[in-house]
PDB file of N, CA and C in Angstrom:
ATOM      1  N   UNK A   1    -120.499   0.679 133.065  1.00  0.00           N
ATOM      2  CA  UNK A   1    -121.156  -0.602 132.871  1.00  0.00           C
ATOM      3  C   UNK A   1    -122.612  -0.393 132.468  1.00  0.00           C
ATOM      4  N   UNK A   2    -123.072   0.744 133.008  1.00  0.00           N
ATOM      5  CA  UNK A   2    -124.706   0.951 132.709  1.00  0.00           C
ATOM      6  C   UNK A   2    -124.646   1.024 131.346  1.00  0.00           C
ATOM      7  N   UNK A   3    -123.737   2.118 131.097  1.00  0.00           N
ATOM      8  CA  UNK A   3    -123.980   2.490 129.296  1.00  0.00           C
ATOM      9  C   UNK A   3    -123.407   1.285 128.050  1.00  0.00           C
ATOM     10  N   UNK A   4    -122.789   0.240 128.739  1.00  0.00           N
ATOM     11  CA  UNK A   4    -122.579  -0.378 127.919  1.00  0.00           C
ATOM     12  C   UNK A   4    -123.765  -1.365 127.692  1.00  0.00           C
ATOM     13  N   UNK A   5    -124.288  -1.303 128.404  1.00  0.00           N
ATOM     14  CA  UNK A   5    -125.903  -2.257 128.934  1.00  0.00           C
ATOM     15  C   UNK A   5    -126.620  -1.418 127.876  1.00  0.00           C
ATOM     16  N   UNK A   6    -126.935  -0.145 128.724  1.00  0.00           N
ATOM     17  CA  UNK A   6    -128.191   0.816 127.269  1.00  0.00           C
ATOM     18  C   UNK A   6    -127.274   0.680 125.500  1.00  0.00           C
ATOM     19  N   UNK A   7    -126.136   0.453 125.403  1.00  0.00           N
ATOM     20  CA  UNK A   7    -125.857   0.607 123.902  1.00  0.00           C
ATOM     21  C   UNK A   7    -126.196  -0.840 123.664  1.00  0.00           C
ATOM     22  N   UNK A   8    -125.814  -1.602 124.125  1.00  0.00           N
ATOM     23  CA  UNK A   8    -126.428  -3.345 123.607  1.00  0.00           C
ATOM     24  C   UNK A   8    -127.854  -3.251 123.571  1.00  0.00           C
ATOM     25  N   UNK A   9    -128.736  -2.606 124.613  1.00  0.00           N
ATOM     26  CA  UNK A   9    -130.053  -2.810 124.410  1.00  0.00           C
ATOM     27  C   UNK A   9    -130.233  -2.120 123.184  1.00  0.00           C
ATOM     28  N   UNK A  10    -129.858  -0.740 122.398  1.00  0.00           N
ATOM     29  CA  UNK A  10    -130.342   0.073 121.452  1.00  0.00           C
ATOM     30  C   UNK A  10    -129.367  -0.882 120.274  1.00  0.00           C
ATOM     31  N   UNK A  11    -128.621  -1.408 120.387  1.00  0.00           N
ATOM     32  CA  UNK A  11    -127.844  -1.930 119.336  1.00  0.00           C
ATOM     33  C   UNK A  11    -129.251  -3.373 119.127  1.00  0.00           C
ATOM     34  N   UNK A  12    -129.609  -3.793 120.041  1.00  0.00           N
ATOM     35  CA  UNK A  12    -130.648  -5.240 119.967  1.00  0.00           C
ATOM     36  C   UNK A  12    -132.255  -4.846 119.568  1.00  0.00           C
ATOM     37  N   UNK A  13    -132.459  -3.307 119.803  1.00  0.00           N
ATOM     38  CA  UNK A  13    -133.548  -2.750 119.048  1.00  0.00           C
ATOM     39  C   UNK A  13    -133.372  -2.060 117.686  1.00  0.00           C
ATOM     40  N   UNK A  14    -132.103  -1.412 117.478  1.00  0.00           N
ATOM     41  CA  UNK A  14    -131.812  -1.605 116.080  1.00  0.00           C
ATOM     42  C   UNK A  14    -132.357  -2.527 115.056  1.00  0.00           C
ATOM     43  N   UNK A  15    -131.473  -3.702 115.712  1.00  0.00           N
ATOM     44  CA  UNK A  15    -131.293  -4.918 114.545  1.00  0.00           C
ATOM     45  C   UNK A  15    -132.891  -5.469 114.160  1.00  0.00           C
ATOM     46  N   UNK A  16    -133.420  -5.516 115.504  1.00  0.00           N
ATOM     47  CA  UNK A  16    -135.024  -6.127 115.566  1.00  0.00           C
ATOM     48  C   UNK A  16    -135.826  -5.511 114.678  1.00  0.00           C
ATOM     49  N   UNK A  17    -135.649  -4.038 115.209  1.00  0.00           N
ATOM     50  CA  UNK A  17    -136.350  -3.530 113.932  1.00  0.00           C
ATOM     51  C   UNK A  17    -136.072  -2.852 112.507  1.00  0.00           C
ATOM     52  N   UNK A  18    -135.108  -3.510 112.282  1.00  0.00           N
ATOM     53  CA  UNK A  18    -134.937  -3.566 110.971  1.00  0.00           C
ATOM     54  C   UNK A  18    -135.082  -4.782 110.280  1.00  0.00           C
ATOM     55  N   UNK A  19    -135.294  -5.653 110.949  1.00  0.00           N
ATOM     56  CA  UNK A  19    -136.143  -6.607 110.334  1.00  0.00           C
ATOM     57  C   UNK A  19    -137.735  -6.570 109.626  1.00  0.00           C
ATOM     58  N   UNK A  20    -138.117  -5.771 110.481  1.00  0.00           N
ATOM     59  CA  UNK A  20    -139.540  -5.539 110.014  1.00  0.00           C
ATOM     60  C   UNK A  20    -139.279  -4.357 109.042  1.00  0.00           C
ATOM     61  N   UNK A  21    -138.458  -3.539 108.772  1.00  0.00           N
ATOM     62  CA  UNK A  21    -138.312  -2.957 107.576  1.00  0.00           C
ATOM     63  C   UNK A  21    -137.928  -3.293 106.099  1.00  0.00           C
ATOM     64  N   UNK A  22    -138.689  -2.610 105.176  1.00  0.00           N
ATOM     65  CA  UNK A  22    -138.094  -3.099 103.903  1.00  0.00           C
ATOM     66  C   UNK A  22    -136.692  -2.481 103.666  1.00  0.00           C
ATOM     67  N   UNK A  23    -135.895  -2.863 102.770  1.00  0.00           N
ATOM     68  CA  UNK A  23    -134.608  -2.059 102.451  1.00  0.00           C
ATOM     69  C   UNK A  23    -134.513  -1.752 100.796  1.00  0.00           C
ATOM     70  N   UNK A  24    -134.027  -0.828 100.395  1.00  0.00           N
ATOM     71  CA  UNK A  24    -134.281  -0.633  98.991  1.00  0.00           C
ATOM     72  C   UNK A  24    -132.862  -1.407  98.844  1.00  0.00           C
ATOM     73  N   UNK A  25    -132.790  -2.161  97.639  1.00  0.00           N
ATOM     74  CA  UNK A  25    -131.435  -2.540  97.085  1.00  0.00           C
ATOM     75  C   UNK A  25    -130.223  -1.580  96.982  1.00  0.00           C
ATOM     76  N   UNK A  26    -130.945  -1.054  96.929  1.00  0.00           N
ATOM     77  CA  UNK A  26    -129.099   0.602  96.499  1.00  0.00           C
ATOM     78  C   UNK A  26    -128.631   0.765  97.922  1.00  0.00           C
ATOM     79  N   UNK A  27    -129.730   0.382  98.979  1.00  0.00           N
ATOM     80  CA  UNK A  27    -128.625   0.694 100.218  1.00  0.00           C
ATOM     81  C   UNK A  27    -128.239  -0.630 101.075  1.00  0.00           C
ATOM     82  N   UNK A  28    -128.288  -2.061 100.147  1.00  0.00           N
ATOM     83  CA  UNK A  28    -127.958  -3.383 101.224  1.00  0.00           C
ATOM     84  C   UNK A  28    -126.306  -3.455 100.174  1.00  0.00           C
ATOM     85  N   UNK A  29    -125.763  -3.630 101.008  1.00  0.00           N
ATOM     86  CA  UNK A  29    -124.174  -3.939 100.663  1.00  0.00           C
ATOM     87  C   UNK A  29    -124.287  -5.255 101.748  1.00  0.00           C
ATOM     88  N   UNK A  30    -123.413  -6.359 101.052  1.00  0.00           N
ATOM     89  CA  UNK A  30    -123.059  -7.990 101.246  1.00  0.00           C
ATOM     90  C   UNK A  30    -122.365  -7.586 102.376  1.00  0.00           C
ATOM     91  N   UNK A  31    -121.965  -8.560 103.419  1.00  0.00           N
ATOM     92  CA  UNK A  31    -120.815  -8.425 104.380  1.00  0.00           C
ATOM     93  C   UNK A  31    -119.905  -9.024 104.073  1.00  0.00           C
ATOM     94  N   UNK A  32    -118.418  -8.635 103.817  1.00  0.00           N
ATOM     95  CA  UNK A  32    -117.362  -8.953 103.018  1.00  0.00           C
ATOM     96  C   UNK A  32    -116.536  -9.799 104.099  1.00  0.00           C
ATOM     97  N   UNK A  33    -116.347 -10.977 103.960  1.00  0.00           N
ATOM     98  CA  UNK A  33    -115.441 -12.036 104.643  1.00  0.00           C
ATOM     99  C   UNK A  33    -113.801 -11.446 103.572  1.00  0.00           C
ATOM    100  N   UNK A  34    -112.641 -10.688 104.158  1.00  0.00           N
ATOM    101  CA  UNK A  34    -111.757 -10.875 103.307  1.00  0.00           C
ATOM    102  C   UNK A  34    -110.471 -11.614 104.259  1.00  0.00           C
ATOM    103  N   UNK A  35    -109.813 -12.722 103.220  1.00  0.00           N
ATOM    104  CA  UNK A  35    -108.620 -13.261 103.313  1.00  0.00           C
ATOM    105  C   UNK A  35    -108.008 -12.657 103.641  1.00  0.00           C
ATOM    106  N   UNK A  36    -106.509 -12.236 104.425  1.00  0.00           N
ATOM    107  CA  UNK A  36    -105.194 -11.978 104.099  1.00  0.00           C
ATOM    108  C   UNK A  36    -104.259 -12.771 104.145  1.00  0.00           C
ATOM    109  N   UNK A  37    -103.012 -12.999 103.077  1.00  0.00           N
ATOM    110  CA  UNK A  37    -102.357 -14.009 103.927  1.00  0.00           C
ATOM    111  C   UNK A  37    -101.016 -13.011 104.914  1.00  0.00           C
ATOM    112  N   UNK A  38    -100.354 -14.193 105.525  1.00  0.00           N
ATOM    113  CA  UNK A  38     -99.832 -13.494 106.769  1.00  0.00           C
ATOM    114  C   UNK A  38     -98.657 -13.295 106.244  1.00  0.00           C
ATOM    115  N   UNK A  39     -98.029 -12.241 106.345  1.00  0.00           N
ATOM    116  CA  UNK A  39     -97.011 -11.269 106.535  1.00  0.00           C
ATOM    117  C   UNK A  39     -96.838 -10.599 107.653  1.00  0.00           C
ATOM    118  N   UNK A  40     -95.500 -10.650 107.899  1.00  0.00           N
ATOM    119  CA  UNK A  40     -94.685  -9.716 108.937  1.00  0.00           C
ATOM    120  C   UNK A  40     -95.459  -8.142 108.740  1.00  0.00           C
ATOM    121  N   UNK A  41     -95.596  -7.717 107.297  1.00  0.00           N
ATOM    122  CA  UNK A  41     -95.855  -5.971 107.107  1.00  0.00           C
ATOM    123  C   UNK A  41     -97.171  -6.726 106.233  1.00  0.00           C
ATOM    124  N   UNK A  42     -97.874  -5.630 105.688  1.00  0.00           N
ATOM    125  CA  UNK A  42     -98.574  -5.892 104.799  1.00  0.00           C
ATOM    126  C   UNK A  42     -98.467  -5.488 103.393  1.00  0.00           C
ATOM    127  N   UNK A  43     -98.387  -6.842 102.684  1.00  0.00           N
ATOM    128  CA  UNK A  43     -97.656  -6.867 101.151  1.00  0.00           C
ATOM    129  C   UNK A  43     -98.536  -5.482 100.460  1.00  0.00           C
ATOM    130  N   UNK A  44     -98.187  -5.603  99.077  1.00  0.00           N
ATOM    131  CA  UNK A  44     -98.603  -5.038  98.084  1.00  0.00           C
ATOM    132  C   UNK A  44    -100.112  -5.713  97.740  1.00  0.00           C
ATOM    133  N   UNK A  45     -99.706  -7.336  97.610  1.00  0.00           N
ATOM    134  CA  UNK A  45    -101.126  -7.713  97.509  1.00  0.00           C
ATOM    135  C   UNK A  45    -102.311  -7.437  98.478  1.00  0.00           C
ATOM    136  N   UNK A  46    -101.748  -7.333  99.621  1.00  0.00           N
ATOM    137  CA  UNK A  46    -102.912  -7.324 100.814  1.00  0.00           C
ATOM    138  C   UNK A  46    -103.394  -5.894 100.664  1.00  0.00           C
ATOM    139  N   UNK A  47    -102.623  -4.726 100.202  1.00  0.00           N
ATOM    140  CA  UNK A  47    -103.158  -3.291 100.242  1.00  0.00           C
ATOM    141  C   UNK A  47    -103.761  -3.378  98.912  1.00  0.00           C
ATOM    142  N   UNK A  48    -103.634  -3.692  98.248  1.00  0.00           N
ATOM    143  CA  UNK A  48    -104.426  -4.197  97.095  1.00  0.00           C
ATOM    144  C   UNK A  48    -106.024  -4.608  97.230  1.00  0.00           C
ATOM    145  N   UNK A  49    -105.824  -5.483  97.924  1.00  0.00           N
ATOM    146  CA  UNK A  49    -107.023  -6.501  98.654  1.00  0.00           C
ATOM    147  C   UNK A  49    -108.061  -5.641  99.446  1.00  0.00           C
ATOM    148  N   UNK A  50    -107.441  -4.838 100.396  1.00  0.00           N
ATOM    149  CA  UNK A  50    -107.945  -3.797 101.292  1.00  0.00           C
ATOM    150  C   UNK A  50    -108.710  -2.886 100.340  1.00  0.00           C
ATOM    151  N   UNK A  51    -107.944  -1.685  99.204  1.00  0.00           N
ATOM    152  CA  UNK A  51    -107.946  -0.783  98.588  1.00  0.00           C
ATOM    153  C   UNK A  51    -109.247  -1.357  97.303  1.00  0.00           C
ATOM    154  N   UNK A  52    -109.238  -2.827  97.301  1.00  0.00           N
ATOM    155  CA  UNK A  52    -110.703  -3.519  96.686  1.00  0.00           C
ATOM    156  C   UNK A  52    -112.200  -3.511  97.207  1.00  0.00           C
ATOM    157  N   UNK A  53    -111.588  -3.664  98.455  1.00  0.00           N
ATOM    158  CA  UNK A  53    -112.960  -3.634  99.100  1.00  0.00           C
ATOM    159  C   UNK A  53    -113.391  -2.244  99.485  1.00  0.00           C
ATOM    160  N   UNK A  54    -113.048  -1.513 100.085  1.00  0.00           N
ATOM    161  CA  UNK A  54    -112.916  -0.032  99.928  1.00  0.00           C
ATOM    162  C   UNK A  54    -114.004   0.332  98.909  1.00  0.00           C
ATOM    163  N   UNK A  55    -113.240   0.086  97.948  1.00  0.00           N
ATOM    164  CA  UNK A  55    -114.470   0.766  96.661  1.00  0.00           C
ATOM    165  C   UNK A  55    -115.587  -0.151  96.429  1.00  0.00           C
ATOM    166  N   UNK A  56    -115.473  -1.635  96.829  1.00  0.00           N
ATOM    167  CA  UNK A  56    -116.876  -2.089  96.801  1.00  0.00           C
ATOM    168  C   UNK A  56    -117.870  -1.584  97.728  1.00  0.00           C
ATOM    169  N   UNK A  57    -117.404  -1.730  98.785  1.00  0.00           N
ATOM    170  CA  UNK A  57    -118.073  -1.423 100.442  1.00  0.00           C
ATOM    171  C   UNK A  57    -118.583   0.185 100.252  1.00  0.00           C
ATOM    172  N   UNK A  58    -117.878   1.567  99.306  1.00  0.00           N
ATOM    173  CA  UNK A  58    -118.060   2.487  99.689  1.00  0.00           C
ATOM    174  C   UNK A  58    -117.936   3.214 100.962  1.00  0.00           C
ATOM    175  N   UNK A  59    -117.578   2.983 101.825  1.00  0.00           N
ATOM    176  CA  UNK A  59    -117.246   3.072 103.458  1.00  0.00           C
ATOM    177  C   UNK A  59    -118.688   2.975 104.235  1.00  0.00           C
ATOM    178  N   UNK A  60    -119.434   2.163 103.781  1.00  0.00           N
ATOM    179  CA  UNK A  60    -120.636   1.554 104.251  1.00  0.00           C
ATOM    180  C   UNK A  60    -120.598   0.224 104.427  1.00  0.00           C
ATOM    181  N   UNK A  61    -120.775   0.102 105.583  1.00  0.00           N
ATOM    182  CA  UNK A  61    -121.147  -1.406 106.523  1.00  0.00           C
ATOM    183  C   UNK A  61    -119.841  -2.113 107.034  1.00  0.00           C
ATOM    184  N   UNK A  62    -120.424  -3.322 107.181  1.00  0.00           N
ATOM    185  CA  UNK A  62    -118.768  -3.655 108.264  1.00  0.00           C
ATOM    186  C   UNK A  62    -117.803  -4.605 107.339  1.00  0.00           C
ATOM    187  N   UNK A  63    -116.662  -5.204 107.267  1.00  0.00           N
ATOM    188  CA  UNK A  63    -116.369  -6.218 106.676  1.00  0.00           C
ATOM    189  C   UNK A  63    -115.361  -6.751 108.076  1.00  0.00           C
ATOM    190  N   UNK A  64    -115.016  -8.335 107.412  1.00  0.00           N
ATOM    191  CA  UNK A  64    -114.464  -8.885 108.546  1.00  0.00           C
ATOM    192  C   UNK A  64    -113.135  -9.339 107.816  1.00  0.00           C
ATOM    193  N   UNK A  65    -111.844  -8.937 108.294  1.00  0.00           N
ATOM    194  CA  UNK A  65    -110.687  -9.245 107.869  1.00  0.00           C
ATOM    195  C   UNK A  65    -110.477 -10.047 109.069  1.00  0.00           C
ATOM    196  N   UNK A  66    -109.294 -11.803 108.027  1.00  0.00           N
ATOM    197  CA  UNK A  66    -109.404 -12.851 108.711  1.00  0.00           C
ATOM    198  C   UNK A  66    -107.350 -12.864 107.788  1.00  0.00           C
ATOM    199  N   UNK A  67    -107.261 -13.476 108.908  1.00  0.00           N
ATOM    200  CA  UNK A  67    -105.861 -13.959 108.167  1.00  0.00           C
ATOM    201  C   UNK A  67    -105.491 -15.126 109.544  1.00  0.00           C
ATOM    202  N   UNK A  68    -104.709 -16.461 108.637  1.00  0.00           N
ATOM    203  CA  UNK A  68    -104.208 -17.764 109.338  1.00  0.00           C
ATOM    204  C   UNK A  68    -102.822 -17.642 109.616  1.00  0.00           C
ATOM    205  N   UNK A  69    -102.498 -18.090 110.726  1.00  0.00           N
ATOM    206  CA  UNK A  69    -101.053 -17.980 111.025  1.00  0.00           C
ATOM    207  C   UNK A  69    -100.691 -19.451 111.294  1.00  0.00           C
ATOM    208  N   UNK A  70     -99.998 -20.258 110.226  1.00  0.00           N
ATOM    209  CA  UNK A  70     -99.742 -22.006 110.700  1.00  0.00           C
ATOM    210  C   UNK A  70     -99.006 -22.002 111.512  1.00  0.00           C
ATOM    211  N   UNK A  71     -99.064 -23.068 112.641  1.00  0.00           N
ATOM    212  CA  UNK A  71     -98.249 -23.530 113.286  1.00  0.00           C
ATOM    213  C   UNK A  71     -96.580 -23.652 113.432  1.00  0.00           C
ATOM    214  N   UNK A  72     -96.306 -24.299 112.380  1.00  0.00           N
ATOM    215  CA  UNK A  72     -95.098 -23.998 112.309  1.00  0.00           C
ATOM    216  C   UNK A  72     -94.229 -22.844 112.101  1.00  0.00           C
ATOM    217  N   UNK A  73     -95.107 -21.677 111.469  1.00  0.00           N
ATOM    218  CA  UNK A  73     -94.581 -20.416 111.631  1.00  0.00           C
ATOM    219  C   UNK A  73     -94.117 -19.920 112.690  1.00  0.00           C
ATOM    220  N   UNK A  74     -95.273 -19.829 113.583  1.00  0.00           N
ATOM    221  CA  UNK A  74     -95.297 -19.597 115.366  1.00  0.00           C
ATOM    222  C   UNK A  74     -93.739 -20.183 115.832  1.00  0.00           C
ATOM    223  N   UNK A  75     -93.729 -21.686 115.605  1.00  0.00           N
ATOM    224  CA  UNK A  75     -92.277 -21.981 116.387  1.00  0.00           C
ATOM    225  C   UNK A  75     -91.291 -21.469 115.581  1.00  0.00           C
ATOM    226  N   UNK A  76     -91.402 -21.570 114.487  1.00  0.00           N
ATOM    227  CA  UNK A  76     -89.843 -21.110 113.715  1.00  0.00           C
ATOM    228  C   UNK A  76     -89.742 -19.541 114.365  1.00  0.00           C
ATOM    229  N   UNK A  77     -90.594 -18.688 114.387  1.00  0.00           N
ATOM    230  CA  UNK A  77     -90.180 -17.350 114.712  1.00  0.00           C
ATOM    231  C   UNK A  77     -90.017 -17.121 116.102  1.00  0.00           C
ATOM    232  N   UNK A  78     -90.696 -18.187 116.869  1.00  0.00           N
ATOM    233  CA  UNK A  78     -90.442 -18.204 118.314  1.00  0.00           C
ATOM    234  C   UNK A  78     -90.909 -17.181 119.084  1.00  0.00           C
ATOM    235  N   UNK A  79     -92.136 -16.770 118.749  1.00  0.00           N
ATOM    236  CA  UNK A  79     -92.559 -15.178 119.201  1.00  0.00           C
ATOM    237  C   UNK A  79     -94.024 -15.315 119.814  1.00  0.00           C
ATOM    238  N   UNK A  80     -93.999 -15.223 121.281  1.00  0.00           N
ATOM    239  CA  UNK A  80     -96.246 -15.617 121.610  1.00  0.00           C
ATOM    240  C   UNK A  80     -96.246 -14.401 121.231  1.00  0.00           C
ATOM    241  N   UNK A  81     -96.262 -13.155 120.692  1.00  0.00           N
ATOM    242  CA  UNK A  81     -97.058 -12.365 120.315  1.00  0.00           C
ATOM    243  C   UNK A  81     -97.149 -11.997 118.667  1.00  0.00           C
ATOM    244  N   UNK A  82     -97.450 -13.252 118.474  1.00  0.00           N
ATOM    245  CA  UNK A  82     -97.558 -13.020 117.082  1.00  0.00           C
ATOM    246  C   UNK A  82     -98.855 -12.745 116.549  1.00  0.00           C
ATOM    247  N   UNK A  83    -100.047 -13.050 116.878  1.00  0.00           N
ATOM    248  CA  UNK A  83    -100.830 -13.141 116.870  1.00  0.00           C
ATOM    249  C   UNK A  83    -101.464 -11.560 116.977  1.00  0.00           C
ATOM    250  N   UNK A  84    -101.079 -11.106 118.599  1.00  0.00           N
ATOM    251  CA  UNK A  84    -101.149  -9.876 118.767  1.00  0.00           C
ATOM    252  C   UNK A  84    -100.842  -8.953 117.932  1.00  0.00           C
ATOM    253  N   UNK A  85     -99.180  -9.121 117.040  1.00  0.00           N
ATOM    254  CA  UNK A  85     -98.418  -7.931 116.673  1.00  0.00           C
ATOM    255  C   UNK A  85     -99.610  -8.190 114.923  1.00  0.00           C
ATOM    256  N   UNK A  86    -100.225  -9.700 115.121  1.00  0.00           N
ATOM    257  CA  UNK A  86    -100.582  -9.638 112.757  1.00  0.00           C
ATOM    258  C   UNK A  86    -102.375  -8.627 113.604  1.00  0.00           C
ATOM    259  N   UNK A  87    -102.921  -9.141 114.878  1.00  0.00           N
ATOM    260  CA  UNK A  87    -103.952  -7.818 115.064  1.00  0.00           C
ATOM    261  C   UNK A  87    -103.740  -6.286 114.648  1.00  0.00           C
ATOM    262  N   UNK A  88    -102.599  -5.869 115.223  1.00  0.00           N
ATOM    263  CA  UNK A  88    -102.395  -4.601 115.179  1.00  0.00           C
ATOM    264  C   UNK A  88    -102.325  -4.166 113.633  1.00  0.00           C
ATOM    265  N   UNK A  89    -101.150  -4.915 112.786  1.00  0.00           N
ATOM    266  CA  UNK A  89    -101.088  -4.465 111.705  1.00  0.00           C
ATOM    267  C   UNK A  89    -102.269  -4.513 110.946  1.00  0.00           C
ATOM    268  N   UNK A  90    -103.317  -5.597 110.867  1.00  0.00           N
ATOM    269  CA  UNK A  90    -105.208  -5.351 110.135  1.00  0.00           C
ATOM    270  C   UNK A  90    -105.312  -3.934 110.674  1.00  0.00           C
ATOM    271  N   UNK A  91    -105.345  -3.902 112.271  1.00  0.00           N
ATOM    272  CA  UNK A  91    -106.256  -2.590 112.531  1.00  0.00           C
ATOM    273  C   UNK A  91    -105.857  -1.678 111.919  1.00  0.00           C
ATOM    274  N   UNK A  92    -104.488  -1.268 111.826  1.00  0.00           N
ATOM    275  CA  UNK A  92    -103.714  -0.468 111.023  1.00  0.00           C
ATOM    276  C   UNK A  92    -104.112  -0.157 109.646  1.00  0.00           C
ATOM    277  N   UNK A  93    -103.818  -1.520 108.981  1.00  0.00           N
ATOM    278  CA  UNK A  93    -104.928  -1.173 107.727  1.00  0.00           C
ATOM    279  C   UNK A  93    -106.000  -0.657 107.631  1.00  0.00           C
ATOM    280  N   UNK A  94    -106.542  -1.899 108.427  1.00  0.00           N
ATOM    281  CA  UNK A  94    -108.645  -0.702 108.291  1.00  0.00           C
ATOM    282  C   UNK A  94    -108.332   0.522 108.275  1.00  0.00           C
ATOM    283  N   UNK A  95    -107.639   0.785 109.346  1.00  0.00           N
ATOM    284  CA  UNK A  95    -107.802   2.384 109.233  1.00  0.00           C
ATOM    285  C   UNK A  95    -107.426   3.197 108.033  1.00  0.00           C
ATOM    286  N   UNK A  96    -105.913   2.747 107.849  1.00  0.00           N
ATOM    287  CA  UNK A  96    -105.540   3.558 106.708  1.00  0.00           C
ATOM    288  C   UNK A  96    -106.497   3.473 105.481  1.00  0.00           C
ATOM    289  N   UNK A  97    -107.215   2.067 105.370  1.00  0.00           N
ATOM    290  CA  UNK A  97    -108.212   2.325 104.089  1.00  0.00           C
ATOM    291  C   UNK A  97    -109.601   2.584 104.301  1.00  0.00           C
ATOM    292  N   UNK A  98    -109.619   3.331 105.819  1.00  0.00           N
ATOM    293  CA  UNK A  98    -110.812   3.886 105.956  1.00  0.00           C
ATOM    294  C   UNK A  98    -112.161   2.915 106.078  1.00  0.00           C
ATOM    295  N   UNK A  99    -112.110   1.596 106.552  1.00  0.00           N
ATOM    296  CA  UNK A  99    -112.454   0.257 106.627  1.00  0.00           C
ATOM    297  C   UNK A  99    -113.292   0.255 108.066  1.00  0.00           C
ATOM    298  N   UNK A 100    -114.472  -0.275 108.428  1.00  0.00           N
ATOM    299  CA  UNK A 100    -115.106  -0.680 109.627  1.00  0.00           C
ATOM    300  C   UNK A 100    -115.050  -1.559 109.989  1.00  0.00           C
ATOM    301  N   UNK A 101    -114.952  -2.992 110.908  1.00  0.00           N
ATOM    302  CA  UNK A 101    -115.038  -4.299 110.550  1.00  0.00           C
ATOM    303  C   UNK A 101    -114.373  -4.859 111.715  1.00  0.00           C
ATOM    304  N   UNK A 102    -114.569  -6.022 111.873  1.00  0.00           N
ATOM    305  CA  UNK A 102    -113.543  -6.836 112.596  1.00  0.00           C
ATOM    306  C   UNK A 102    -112.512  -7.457 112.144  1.00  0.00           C
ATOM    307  N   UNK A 103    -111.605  -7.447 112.832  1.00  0.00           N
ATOM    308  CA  UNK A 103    -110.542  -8.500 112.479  1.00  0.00           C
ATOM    309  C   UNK A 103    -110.355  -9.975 113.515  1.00  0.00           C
ATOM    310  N   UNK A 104    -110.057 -11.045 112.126  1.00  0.00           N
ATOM    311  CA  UNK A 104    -110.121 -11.816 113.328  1.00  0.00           C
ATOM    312  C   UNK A 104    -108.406 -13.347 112.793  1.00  0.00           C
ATOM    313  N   UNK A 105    -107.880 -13.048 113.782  1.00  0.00           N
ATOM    314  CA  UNK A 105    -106.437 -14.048 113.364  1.00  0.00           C
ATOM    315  C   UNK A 105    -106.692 -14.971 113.914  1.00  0.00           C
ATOM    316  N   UNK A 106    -106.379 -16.432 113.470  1.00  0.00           N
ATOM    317  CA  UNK A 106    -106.111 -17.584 113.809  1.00  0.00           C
ATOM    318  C   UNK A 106    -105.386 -18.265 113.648  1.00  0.00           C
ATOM    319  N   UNK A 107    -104.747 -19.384 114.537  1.00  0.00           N
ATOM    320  CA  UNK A 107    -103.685 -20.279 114.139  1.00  0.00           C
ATOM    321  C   UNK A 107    -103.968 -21.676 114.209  1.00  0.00           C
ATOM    322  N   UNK A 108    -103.758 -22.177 112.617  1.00  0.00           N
ATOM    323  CA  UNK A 108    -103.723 -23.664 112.514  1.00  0.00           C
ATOM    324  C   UNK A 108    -103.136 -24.266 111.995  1.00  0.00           C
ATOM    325  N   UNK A 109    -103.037 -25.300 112.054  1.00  0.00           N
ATOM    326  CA  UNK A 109    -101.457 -26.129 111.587  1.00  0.00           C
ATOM    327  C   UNK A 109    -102.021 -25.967 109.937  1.00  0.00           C
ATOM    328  N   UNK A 110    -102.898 -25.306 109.233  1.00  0.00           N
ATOM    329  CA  UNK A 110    -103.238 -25.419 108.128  1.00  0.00           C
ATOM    330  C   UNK A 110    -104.074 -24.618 107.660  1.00  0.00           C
ATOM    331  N   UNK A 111    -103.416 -24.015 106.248  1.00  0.00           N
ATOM    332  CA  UNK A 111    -104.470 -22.531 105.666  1.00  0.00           C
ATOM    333  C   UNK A 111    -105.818 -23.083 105.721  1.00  0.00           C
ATOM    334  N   UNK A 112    -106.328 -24.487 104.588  1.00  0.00           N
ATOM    335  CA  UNK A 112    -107.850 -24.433 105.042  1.00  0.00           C
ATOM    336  C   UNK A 112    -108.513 -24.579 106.110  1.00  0.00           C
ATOM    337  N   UNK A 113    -107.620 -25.150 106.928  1.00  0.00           N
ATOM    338  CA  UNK A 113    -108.463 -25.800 108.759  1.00  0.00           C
ATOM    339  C   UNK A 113    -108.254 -24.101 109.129  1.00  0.00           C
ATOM    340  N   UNK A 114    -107.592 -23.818 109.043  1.00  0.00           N
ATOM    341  CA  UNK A 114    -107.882 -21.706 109.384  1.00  0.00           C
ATOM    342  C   UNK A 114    -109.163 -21.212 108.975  1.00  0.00           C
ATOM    343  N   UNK A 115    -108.959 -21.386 107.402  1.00  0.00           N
ATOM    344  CA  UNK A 115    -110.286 -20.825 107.041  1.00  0.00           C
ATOM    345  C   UNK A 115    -111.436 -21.570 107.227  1.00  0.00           C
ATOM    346  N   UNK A 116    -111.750 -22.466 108.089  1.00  0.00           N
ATOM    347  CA  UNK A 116    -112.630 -23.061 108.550  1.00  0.00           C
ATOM    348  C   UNK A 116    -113.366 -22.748 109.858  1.00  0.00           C
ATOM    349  N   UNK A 117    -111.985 -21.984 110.535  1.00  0.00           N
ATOM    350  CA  UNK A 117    -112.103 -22.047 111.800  1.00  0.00           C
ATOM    351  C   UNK A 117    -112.841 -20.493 111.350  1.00  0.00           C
ATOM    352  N   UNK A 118    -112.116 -19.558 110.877  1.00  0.00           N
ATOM    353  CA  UNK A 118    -112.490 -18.607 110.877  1.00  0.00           C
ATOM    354  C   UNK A 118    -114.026 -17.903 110.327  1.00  0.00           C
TER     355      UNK A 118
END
């Protein structure tokens, strides 16, 4: 518990002071919000999608993979860990494409009220 205390404090003096630093352009990379849509596995398009950002990102900085799971999916498949099992498969990805980032799933009765939420 201590050390998770000292890494938040050095993670909160990080950020602070890099504010007061300049940054040269060649080393600020955007933070990448990417879509997926939801699949059981992950399509062709989504490794696609992944294997895009990859070469934008250079394996520098974080990006945040988001994918919506509607409502009615949830009951038709009848499964509470759905949610859990579409986590695992992102993390899976990041890794395989060598990716930093969060992932973050949500469920709404609707792709844009998802991407809203998210």
């Amino acid at each position: 518990l201590l050390l998770r205390g000292l890494e938040l404090q050095a993670a909160r003096y990080s950020l602070l002071a890099a504010d007061h630093q300049s940054c040269h352009v060649k080393n600020w990379r955007p933070q990448l919000l990417v879509l997926l849509s939801y699949k059981e596995n992950l399509t062709a398009d989504n490794i696609g999608l992944l294997s895009f950002v990859r070469c934008l990102k250079h394996g520098n900085g974080l990006v945040i993979v988001g994918t919506v799971v509607p409502y009615d999916l949830i009951e038709l498949i009848d499964d509470d860990n759905v949610l859990e099992k579409q986590k695992r498969l992102l993390k899976e990805g990041l890794k395989t494409h060598k990716l930093e980032g969060f992932i973050q799933v949500t469920c709404e009765e609707s792709i844009p009220k998802g991407t809203t939420t998210l």
